[in-house]
N, C-alpha and C. Protein backbone atom coordinates (compact mmCIF):
# COMPACT_ATOMS: atom_id res chain seq x y z
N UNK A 1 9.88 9.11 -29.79
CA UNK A 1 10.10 7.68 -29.60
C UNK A 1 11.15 7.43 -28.52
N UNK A 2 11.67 7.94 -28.36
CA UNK A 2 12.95 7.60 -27.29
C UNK A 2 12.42 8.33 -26.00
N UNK A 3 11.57 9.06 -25.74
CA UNK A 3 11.32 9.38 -24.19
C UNK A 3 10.25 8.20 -24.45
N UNK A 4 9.70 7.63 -25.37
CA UNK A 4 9.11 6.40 -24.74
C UNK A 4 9.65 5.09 -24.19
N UNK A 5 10.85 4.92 -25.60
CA UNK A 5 11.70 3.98 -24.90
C UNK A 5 12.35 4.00 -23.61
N UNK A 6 12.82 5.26 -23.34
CA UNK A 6 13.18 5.84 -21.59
C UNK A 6 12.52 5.00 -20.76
N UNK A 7 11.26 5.88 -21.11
CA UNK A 7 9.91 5.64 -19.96
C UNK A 7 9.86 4.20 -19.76
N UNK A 8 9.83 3.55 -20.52
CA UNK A 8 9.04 2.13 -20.70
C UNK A 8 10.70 1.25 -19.98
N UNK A 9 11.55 1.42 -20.27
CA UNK A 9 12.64 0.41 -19.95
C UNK A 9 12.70 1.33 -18.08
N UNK A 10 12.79 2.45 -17.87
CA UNK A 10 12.53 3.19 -16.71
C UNK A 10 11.32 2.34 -15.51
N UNK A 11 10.54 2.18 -16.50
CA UNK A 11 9.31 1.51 -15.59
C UNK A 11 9.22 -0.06 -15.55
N UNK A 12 10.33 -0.89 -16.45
CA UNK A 12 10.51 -2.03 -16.34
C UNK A 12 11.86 -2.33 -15.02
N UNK A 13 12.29 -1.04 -14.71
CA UNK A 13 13.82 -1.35 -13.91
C UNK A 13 12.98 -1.41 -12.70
N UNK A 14 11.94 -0.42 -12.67
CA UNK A 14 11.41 0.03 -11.32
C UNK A 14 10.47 -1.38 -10.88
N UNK A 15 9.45 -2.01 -11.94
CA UNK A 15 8.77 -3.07 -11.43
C UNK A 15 9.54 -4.43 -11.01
N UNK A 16 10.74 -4.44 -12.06
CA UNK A 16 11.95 -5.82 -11.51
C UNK A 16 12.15 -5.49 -10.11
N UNK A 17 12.68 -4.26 -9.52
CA UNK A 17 12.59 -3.89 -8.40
C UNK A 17 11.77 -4.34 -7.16
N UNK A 18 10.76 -3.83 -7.59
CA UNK A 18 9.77 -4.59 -6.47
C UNK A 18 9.52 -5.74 -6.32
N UNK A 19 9.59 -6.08 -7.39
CA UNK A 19 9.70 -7.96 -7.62
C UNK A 19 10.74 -8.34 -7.03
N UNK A 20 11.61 -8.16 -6.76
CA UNK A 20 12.97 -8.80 -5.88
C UNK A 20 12.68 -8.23 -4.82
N UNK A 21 12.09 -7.53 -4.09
CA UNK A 21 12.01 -6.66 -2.93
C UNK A 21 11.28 -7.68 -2.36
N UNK A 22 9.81 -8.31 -3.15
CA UNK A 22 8.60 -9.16 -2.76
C UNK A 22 9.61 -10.63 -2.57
N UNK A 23 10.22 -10.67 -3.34
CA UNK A 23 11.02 -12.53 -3.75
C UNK A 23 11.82 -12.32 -2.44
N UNK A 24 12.50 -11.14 -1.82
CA UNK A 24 13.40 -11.39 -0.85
C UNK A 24 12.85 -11.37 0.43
N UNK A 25 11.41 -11.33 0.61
CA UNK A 25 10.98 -11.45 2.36
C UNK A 25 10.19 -9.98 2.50
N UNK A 26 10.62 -9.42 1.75
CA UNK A 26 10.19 -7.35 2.35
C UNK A 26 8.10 -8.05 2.25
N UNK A 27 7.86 -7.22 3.29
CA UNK A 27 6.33 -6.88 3.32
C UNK A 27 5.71 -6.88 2.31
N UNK A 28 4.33 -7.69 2.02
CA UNK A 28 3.62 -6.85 1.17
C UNK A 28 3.23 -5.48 1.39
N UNK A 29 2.78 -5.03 0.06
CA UNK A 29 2.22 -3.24 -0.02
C UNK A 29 0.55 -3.93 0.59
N UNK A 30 -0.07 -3.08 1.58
CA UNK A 30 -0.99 -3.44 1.98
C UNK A 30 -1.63 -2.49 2.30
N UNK A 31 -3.29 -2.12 2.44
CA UNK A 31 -3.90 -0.81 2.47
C UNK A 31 -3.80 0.07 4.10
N UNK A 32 -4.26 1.07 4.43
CA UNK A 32 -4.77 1.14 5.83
C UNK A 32 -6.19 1.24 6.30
N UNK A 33 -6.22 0.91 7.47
CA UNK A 33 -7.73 1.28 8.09
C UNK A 33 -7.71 2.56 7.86
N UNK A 34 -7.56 3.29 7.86
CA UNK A 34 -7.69 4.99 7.99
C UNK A 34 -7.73 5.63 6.79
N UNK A 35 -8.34 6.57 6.88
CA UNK A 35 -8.87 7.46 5.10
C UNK A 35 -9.92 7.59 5.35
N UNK A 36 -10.26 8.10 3.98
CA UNK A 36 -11.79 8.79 3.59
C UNK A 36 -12.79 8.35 4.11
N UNK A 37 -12.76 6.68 3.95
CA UNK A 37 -13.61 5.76 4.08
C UNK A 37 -13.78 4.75 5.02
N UNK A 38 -13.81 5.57 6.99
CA UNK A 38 -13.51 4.57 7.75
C UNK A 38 -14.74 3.70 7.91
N UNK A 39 -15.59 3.63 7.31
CA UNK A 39 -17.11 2.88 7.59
C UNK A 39 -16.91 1.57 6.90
N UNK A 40 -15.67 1.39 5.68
CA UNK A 40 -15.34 0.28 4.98
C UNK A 40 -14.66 -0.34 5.63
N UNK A 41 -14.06 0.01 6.45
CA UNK A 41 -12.84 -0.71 7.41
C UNK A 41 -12.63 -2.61 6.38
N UNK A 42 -11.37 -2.56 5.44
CA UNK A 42 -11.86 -4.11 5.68
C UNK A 42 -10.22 -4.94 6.25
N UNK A 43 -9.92 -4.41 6.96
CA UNK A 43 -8.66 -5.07 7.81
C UNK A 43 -9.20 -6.10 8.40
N UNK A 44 -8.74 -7.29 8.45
CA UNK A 44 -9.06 -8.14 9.75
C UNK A 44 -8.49 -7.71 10.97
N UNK A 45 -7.04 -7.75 11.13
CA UNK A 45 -6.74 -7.35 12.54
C UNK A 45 -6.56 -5.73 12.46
N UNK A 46 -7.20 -5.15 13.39
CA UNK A 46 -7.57 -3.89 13.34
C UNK A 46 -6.40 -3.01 13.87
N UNK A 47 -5.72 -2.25 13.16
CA UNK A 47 -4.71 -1.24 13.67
C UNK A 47 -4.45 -0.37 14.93
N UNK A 48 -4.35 0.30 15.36
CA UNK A 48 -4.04 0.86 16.68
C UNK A 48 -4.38 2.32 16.01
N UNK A 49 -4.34 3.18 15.39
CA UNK A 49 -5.29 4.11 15.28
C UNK A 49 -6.78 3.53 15.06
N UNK A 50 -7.32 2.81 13.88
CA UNK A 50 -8.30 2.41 14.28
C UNK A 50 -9.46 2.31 15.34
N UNK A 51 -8.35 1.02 16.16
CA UNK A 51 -9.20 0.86 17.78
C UNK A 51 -9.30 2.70 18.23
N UNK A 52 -8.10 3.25 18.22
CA UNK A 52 -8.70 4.46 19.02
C UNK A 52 -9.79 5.38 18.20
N UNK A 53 -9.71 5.30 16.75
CA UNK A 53 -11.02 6.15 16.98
C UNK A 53 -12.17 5.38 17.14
N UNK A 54 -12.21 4.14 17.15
CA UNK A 54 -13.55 3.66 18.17
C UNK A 54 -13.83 3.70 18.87
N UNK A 55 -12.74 3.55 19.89
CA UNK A 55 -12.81 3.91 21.63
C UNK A 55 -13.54 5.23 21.99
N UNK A 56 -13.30 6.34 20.59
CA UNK A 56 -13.33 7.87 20.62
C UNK A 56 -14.71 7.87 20.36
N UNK A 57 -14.97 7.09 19.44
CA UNK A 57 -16.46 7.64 19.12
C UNK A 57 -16.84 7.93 17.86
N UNK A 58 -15.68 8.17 17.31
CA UNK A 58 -15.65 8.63 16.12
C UNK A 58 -16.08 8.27 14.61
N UNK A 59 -16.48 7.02 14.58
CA UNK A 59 -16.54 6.28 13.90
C UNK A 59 -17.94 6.15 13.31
């Protein structure tokens, strides 16, 4: 019971965290064009690796 209580008050310090991180201006967490799955691309404005592996061919 107490490495749960740990865990659980541990993972409530860490999400308040990000929540003030988001409340104070910081970036959203947001995905990338790049990975496994460049055929999904769903960025609107398209990244700068991106464009180059289009330019490349690669795609």
């Amino acid at each position: 019971m107490t490495y749960f209580l740990v865990t659980f008050i541990f993972m409530l310090i860490v999400i308040t965290m990000m929540a003030i991180g988001v409340i104070f201006g910081r970036h959203v967490i947001k995905g990338s064009c790049g990975g496994i799955n460049n055929e999904n691309c769903v960025c609107i404005k398209k990244c700068d690796k991106r464009k180059k592996m289009e330019m490349e061919g690669s795609v």
